[in-house]
N, C-alpha and C. Protein backbone atom coordinates (compact mmCIF):
# COMPACT_ATOMS: atom_id res chain seq x y z
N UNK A 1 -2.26 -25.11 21.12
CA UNK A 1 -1.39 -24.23 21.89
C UNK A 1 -2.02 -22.84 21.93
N UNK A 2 -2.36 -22.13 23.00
CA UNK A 2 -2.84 -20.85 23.59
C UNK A 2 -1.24 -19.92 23.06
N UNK A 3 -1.80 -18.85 22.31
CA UNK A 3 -0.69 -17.78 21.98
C UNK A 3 -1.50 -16.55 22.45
N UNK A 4 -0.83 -15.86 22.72
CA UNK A 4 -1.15 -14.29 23.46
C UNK A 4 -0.89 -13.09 22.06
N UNK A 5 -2.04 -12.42 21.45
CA UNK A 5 -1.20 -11.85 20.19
C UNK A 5 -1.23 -10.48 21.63
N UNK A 6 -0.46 -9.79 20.97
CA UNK A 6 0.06 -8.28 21.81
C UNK A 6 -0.74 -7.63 21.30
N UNK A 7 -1.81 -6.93 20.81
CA UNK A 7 -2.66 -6.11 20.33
C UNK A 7 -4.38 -6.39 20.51
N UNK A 8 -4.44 -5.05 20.40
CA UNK A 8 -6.06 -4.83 21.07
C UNK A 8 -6.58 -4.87 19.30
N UNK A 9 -6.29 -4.89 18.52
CA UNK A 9 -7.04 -4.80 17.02
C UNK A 9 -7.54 -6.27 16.51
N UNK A 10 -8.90 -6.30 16.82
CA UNK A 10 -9.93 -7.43 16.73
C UNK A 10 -9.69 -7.82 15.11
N UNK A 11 -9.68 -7.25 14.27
CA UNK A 11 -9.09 -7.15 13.21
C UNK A 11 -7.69 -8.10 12.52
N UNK A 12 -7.06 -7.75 13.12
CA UNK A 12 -5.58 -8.46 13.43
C UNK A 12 -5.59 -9.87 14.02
N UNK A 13 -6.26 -9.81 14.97
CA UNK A 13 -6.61 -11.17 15.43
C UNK A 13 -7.11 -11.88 15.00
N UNK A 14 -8.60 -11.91 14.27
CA UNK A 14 -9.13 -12.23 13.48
C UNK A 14 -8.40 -12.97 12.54
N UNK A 15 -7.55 -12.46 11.68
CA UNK A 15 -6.25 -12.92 10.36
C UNK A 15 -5.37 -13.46 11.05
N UNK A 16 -5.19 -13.52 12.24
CA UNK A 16 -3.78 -14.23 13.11
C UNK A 16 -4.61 -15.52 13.19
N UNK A 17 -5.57 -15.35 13.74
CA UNK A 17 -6.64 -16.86 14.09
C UNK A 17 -6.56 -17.55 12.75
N UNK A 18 -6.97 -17.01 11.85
CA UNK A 18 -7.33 -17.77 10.41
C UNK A 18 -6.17 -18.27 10.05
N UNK A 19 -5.09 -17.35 9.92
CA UNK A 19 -3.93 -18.23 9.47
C UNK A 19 -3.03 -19.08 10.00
N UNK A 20 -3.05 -19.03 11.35
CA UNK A 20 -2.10 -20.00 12.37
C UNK A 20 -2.91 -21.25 12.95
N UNK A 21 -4.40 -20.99 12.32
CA UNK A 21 -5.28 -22.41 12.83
C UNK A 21 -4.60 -23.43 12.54
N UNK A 22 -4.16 -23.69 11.51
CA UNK A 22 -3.62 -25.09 11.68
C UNK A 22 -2.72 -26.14 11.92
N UNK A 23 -2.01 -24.77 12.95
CA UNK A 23 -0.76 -25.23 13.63
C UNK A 23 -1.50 -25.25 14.99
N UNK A 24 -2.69 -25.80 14.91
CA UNK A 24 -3.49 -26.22 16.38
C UNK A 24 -3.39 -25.20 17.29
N UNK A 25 -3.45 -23.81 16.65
CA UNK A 25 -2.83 -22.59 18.25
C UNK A 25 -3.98 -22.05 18.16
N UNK A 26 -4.54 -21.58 19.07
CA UNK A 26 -5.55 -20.39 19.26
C UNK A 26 -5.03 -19.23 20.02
N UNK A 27 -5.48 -18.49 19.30
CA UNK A 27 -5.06 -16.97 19.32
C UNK A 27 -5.84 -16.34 20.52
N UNK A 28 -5.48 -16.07 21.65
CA UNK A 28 -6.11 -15.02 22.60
C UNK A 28 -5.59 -13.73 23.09
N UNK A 29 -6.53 -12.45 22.86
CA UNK A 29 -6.08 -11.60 23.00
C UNK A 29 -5.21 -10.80 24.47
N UNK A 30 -4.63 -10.25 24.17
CA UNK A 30 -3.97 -9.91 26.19
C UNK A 30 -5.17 -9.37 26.38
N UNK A 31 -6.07 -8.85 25.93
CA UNK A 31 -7.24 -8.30 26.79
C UNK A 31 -7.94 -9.14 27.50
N UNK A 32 -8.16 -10.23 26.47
CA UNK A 32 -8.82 -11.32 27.23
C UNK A 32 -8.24 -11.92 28.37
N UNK A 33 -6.81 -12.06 28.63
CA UNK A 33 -5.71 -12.59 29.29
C UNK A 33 -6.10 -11.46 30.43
N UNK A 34 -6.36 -10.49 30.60
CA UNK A 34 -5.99 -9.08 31.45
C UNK A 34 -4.94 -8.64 31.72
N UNK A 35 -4.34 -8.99 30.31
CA UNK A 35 -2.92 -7.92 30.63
C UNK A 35 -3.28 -6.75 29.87
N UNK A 36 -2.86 -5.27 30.89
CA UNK A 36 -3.55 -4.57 30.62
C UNK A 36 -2.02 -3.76 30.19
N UNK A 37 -1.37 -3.22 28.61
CA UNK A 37 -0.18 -2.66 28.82
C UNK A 37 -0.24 -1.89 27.74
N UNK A 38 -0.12 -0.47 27.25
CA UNK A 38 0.33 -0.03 26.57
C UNK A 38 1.81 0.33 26.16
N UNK A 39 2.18 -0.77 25.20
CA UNK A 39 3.58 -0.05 24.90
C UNK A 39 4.32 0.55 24.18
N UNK A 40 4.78 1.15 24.33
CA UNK A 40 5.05 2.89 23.16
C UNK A 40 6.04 2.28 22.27
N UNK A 41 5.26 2.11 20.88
CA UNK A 41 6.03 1.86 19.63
C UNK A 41 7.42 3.10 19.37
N UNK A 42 8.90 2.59 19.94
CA UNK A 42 9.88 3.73 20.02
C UNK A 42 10.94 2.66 18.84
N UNK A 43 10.51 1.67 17.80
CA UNK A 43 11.38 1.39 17.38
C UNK A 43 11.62 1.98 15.96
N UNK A 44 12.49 2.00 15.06
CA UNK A 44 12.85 2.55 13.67
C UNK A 44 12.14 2.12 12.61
N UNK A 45 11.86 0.27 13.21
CA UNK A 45 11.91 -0.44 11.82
C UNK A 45 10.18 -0.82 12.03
N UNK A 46 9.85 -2.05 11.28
CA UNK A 46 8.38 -2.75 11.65
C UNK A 46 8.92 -4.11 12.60
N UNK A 47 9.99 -4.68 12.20
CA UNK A 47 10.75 -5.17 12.95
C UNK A 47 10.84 -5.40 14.65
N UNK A 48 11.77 -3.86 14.89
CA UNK A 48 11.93 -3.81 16.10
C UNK A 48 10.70 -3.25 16.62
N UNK A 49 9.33 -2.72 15.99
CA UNK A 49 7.99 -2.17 16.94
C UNK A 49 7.63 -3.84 17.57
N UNK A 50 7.63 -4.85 16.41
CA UNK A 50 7.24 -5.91 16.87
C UNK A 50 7.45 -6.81 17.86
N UNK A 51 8.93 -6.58 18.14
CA UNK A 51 9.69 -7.00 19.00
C UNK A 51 9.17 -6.70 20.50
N UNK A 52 9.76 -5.05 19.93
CA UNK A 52 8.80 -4.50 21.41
C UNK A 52 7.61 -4.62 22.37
N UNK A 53 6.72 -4.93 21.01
CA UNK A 53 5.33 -5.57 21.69
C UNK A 53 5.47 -6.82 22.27
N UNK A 54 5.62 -7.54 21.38
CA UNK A 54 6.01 -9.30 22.26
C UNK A 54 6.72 -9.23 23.18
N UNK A 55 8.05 -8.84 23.54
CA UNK A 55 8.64 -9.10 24.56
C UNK A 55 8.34 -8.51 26.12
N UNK A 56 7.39 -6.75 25.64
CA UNK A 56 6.33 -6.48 26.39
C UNK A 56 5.72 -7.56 27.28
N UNK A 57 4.88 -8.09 26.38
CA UNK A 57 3.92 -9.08 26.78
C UNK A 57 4.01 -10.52 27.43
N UNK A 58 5.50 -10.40 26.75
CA UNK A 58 6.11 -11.87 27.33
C UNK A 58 6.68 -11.83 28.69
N UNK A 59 6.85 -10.55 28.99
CA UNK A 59 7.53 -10.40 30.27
C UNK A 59 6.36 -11.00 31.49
N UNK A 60 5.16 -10.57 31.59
CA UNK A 60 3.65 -10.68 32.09
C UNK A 60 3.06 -11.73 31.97
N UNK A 61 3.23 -13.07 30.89
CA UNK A 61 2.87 -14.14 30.89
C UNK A 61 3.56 -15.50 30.53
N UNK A 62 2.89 -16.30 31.00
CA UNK A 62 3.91 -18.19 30.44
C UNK A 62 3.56 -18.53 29.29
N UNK A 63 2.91 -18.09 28.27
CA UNK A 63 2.48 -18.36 27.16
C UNK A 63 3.43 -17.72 26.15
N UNK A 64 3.44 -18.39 24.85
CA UNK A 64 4.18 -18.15 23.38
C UNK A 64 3.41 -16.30 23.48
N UNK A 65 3.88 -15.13 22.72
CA UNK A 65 3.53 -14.32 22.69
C UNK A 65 3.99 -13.98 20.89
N UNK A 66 2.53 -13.31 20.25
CA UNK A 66 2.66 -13.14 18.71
C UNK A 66 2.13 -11.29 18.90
N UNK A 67 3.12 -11.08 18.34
CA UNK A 67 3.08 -9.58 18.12
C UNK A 67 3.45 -9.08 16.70
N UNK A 68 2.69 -7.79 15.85
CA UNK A 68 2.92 -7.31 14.62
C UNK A 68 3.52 -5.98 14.63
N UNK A 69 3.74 -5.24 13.78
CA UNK A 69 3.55 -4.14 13.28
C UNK A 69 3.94 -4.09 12.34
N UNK A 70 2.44 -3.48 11.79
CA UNK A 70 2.46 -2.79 10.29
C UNK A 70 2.08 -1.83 9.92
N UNK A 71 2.23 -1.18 8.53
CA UNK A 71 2.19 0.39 8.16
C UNK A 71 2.20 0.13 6.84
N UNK A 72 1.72 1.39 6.18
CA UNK A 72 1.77 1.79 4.75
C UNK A 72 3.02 2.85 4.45
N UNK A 73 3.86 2.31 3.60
CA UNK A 73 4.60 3.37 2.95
C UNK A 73 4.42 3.98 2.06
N UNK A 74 4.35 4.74 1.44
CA UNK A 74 3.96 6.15 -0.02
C UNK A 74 5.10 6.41 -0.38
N UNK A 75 5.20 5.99 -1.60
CA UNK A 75 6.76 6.57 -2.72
C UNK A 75 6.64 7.72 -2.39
N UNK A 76 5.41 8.43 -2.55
CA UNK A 76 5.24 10.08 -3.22
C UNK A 76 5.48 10.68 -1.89
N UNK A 77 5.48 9.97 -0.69
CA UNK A 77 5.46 10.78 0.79
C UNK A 77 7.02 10.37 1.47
N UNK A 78 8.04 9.99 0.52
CA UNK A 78 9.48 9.32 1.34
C UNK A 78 9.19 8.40 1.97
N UNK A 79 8.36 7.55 2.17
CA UNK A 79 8.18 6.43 2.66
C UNK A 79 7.42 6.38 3.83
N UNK A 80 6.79 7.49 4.02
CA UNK A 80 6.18 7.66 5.05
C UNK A 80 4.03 7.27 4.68
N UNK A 81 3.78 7.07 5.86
CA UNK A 81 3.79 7.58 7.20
C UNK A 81 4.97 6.21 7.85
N UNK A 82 5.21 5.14 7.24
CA UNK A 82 6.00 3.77 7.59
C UNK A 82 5.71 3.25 8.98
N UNK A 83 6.60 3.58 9.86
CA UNK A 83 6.05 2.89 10.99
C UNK A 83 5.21 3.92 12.14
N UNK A 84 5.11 5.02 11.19
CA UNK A 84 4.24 6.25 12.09
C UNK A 84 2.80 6.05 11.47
N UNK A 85 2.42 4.70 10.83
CA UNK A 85 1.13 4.48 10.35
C UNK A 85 -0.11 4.74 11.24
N UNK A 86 -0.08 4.19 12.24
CA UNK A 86 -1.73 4.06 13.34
C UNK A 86 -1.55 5.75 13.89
N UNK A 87 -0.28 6.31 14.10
CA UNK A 87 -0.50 7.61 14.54
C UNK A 87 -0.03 8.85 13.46
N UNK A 88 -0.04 8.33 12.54
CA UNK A 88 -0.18 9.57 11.45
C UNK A 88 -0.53 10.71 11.17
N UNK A 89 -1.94 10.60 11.50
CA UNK A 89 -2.71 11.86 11.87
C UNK A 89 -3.15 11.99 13.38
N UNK A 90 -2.39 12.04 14.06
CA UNK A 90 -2.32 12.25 15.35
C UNK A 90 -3.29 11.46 16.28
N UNK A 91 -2.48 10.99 17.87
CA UNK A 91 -3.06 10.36 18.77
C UNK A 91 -4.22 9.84 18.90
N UNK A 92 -5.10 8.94 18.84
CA UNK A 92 -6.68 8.94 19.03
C UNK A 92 -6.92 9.31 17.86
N UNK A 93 -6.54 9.55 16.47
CA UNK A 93 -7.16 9.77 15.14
C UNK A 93 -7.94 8.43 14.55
N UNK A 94 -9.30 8.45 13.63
CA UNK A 94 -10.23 7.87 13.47
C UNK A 94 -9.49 7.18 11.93
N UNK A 95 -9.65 5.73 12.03
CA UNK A 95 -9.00 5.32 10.40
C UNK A 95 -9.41 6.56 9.20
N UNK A 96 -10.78 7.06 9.24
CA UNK A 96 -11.48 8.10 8.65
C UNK A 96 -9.89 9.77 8.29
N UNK A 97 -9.69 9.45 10.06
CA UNK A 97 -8.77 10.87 9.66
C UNK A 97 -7.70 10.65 9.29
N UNK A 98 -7.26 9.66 9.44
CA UNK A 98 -5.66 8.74 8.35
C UNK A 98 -5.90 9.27 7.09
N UNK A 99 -6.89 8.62 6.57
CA UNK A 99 -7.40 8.48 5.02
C UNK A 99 -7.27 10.29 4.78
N UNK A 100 -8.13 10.68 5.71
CA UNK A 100 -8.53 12.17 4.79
C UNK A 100 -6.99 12.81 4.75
N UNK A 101 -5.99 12.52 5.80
CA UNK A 101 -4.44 13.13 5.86
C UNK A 101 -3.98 12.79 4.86
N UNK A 102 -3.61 11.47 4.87
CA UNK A 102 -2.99 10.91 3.44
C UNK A 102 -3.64 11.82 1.81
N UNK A 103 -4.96 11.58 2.04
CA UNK A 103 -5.32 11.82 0.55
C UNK A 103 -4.86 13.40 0.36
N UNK A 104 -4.83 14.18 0.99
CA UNK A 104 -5.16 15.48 1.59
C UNK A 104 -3.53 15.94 1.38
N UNK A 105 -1.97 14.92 1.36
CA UNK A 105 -1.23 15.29 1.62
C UNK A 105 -0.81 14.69 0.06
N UNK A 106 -1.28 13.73 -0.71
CA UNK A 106 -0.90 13.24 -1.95
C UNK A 106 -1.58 13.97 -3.04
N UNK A 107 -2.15 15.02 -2.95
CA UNK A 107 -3.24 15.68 -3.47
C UNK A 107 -3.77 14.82 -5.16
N UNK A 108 -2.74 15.52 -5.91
CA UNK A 108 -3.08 15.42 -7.25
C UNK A 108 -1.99 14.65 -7.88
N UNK A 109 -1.05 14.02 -6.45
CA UNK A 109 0.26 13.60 -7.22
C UNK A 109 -0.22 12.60 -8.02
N UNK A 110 1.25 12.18 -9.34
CA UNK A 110 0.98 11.08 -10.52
C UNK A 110 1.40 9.84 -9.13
N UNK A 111 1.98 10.20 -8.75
CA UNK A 111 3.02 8.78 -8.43
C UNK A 111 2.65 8.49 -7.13
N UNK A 112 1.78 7.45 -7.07
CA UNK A 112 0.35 7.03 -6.20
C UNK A 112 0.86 6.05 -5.48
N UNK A 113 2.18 5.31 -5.79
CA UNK A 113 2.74 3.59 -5.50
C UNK A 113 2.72 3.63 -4.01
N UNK A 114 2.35 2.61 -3.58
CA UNK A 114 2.68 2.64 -1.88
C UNK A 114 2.59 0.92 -1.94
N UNK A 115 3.00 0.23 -0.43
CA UNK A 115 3.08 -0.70 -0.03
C UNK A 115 2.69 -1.13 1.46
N UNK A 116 2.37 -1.76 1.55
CA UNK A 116 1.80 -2.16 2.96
C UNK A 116 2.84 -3.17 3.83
N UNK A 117 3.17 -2.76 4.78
CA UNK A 117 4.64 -4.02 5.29
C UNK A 117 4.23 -4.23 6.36
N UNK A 118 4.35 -5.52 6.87
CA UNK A 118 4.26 -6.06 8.27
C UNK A 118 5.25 -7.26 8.07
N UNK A 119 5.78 -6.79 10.15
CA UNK A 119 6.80 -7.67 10.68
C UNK A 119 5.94 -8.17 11.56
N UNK A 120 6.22 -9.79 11.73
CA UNK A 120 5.46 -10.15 13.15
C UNK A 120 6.90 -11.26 13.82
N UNK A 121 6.36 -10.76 15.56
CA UNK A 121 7.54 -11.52 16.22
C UNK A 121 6.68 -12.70 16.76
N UNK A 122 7.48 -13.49 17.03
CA UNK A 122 6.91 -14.45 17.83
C UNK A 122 7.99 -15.26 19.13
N UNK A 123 7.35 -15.15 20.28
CA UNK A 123 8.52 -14.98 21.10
C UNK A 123 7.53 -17.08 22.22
N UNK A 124 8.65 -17.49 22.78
CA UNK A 124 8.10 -18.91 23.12
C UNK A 124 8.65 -18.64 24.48
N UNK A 125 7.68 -19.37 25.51
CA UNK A 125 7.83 -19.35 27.04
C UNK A 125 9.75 -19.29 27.21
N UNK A 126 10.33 -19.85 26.71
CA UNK A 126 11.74 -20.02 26.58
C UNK A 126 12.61 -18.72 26.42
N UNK A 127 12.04 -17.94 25.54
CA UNK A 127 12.72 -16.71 25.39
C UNK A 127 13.31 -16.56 24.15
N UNK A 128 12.88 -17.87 23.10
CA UNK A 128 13.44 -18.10 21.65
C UNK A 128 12.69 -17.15 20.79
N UNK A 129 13.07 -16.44 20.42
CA UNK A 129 12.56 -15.46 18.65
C UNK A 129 12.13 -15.68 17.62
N UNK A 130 11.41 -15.39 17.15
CA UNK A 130 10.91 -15.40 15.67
C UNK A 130 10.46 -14.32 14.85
N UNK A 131 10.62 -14.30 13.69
CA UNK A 131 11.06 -13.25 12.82
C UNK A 131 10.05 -13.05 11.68
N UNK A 132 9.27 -12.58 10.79
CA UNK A 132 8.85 -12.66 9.63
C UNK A 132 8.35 -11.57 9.37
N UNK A 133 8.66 -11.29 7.34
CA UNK A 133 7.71 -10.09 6.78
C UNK A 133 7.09 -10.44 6.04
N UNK A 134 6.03 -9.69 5.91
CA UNK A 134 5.44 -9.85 4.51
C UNK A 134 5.56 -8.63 3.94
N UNK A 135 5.20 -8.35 2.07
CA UNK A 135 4.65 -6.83 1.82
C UNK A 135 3.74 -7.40 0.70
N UNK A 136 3.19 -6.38 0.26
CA UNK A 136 1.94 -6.29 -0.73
C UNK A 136 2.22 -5.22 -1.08
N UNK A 137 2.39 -4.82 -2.68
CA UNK A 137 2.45 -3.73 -3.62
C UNK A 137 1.46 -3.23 -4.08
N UNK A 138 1.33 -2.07 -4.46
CA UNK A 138 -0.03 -1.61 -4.45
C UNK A 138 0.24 -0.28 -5.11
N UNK A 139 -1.26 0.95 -5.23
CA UNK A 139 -0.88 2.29 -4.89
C UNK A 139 -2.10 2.47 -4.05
N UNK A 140 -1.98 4.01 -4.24
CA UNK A 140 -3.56 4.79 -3.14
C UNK A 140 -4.64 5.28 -4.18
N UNK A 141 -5.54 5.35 -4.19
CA UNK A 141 -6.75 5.58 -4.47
C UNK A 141 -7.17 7.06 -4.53
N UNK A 142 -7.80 7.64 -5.70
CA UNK A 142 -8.55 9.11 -5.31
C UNK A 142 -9.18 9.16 -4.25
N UNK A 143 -9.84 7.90 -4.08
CA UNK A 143 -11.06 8.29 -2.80
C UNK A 143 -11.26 6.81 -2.11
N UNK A 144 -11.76 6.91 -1.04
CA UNK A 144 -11.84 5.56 -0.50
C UNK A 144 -13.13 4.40 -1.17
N UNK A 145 -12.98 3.25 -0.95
CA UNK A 145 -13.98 2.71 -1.96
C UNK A 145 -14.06 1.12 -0.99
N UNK A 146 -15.21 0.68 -0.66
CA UNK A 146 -15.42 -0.82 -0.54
C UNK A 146 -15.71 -0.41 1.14
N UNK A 147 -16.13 -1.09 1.84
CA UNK A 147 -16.61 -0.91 3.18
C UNK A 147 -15.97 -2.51 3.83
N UNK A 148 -15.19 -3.36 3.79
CA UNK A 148 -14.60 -4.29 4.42
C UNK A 148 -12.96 -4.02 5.04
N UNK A 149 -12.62 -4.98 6.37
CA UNK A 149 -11.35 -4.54 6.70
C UNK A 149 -11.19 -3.34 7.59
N UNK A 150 -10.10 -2.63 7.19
CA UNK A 150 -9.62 -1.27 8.86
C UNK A 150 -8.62 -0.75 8.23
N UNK A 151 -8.34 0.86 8.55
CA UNK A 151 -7.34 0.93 8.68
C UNK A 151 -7.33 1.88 7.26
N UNK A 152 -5.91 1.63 6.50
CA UNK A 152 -5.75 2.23 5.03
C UNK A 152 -6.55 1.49 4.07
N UNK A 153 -7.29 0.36 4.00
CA UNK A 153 -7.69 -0.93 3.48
C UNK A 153 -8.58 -0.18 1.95
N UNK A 154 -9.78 1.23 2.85
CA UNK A 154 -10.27 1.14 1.51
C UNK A 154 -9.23 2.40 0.39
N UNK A 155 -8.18 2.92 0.70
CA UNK A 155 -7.92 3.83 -0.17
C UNK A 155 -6.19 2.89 -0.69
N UNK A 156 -5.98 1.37 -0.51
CA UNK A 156 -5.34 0.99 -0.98
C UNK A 156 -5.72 -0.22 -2.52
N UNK A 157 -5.29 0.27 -3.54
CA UNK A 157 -5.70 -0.92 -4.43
C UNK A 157 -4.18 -1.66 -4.76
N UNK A 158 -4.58 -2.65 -4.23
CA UNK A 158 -3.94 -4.00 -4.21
C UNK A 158 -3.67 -4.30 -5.78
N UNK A 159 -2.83 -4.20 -5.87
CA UNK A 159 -2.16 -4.64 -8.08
C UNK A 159 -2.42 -6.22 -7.94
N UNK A 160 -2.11 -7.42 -7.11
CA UNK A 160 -3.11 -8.35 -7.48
C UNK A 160 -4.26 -8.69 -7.48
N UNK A 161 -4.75 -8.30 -6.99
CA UNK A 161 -6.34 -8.27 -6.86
C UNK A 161 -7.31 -7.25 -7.30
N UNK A 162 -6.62 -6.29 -8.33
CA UNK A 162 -7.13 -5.72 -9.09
C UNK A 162 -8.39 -4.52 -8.47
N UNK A 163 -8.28 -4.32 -7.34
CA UNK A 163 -9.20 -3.45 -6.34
C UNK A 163 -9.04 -3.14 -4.76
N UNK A 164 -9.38 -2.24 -4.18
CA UNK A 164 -8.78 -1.93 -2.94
C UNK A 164 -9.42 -3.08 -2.10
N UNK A 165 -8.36 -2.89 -0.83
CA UNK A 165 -8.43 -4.67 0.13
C UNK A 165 -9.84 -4.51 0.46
N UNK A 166 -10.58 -3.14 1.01
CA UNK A 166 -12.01 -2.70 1.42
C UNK A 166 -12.87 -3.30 0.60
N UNK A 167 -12.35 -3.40 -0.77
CA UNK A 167 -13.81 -4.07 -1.99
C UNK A 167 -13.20 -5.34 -1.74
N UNK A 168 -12.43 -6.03 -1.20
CA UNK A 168 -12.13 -7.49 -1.33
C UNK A 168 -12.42 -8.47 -0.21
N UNK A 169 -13.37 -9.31 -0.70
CA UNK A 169 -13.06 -10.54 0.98
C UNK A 169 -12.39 -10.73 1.75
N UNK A 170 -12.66 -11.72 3.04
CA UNK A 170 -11.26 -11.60 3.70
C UNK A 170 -10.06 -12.63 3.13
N UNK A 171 -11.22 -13.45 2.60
CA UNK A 171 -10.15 -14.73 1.75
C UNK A 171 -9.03 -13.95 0.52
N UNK A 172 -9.53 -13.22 0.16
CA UNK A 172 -8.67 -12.31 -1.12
C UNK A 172 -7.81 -11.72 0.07
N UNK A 173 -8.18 -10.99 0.29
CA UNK A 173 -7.39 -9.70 1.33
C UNK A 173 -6.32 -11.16 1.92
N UNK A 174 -6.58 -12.14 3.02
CA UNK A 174 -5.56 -12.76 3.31
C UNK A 174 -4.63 -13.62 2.58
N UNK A 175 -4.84 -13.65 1.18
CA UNK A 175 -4.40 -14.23 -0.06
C UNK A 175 -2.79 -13.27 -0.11
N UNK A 176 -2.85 -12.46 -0.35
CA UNK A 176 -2.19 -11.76 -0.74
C UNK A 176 -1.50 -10.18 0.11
N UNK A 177 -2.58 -10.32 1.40
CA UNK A 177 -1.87 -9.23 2.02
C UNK A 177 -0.79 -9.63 2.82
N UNK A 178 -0.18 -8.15 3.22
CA UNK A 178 1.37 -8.37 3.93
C UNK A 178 1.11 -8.63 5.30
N UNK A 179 0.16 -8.64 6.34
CA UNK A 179 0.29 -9.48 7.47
C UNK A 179 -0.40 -11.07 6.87
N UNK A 180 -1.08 -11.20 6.39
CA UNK A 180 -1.35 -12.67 5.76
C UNK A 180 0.36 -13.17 5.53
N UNK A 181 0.93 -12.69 4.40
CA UNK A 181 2.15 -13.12 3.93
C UNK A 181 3.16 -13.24 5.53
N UNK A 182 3.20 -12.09 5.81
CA UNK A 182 4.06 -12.67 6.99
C UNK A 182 3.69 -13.46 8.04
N UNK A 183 2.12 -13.51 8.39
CA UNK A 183 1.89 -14.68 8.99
C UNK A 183 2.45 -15.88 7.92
N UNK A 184 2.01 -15.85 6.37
CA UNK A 184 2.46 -17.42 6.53
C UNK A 184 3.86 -18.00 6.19
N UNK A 185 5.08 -16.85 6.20
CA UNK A 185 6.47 -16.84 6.56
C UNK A 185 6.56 -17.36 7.94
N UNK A 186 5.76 -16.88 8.95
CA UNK A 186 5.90 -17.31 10.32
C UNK A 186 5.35 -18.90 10.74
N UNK A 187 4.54 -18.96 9.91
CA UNK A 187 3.85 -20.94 10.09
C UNK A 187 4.48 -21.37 9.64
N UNK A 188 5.75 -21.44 8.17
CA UNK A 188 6.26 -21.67 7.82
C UNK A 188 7.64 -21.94 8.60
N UNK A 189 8.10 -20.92 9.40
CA UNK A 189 9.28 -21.42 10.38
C UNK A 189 8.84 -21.83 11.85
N UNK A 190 7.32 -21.80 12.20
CA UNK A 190 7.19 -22.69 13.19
C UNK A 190 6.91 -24.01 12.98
N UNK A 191 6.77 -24.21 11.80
CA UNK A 191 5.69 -25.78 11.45
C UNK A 191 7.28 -26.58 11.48
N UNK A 192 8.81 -25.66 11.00
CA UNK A 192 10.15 -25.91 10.85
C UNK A 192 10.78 -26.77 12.20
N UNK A 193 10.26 -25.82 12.97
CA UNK A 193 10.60 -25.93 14.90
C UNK A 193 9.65 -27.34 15.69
């Protein structure tokens, strides 16, 4: 089965492909599709951003549509940047200038704890819903460390895996991270259907 994920992050896709392979689906991107749409993440939760994207996308094509959003939360920052993750440090900012904001804004704090959360929707030619989260506990890092992955990856160390997702494979990293986990909440209620 051909699924449409809603996002341009090769990255994302990548971990959507690996983990939904064996519910026989292949993952193609709307780019590849040529749907060409930016749509403005205006929801509260990780939830409803996800929503937004899929149903986006679903409007434009006959295919199942798989859409995410995820973010890092910081105890020490109120829970932020949360679902203001990809634009944190403003519009067009480089994963590079995330990292240097964050570190830059947690300076010397003790209380480092953060979490990584992703919701992914999954929406079927029909118009039926699907729901799932994952999270991964963690804190942030003095400095960034490991060169694998995107995103917050190297200034997060992962408490099971004993090192940030950047120093970890992708097999570790999808072991235990929160779009891994909520992908496999989501195979889990499609394999159901």
């Amino acid at each position: 089965m051909k699924v449409i994920a809603a996002t341009k992050n090769k990255g994302k896709i990548k971990e959507m492909q690996e983990i939904l392979s064996p519910l026989d689906i292949e993952i193609i991107s709307q780019e590849e599709m040529g749907i060409e749409l930016d749509v403005e993440e205006t929801g509260d939760t990780f939830e409803r951003n996800a929503l937004i994207k899929a149903r986006a996308v679903a409007m434009v094509c006959d295919y199942p549509v798989l859409a995410d959003d995820s973010g890092i939360c910081v105890d020490a920052l109120g829970g932020a940047p949360g679902v203001r993750s990809a634009r944190y440090a403003g519009e067009g900012a480089s994963d590079s200038d995330k990292i240097n904001k964050m570190l830059a804004e947690l300076g010397s704090a003790d209380d480092r704890s953060a979490k990584f959360v992703t919701s992914v929707a999954f929406i079927f030619p029909d118009g039926t819903e699907i729901t799932a989260r994952g999270e991964v506990k963690g804190h942030i890092t003095q400095a960034p460390s490991g060169n694998n992955g995107f995103g917050y990856d190297p200034i997060f160390f992962a408490d099971e895996l004993g090192k940030t997702f950047a120093e970890s494979s992708d097999e570790e990293k999808n072991s235990v991270s929160h779009r891994g986990r909520a992908l496999r909440n989501l195979y889990d209620k499609l394999k159901e259907d």
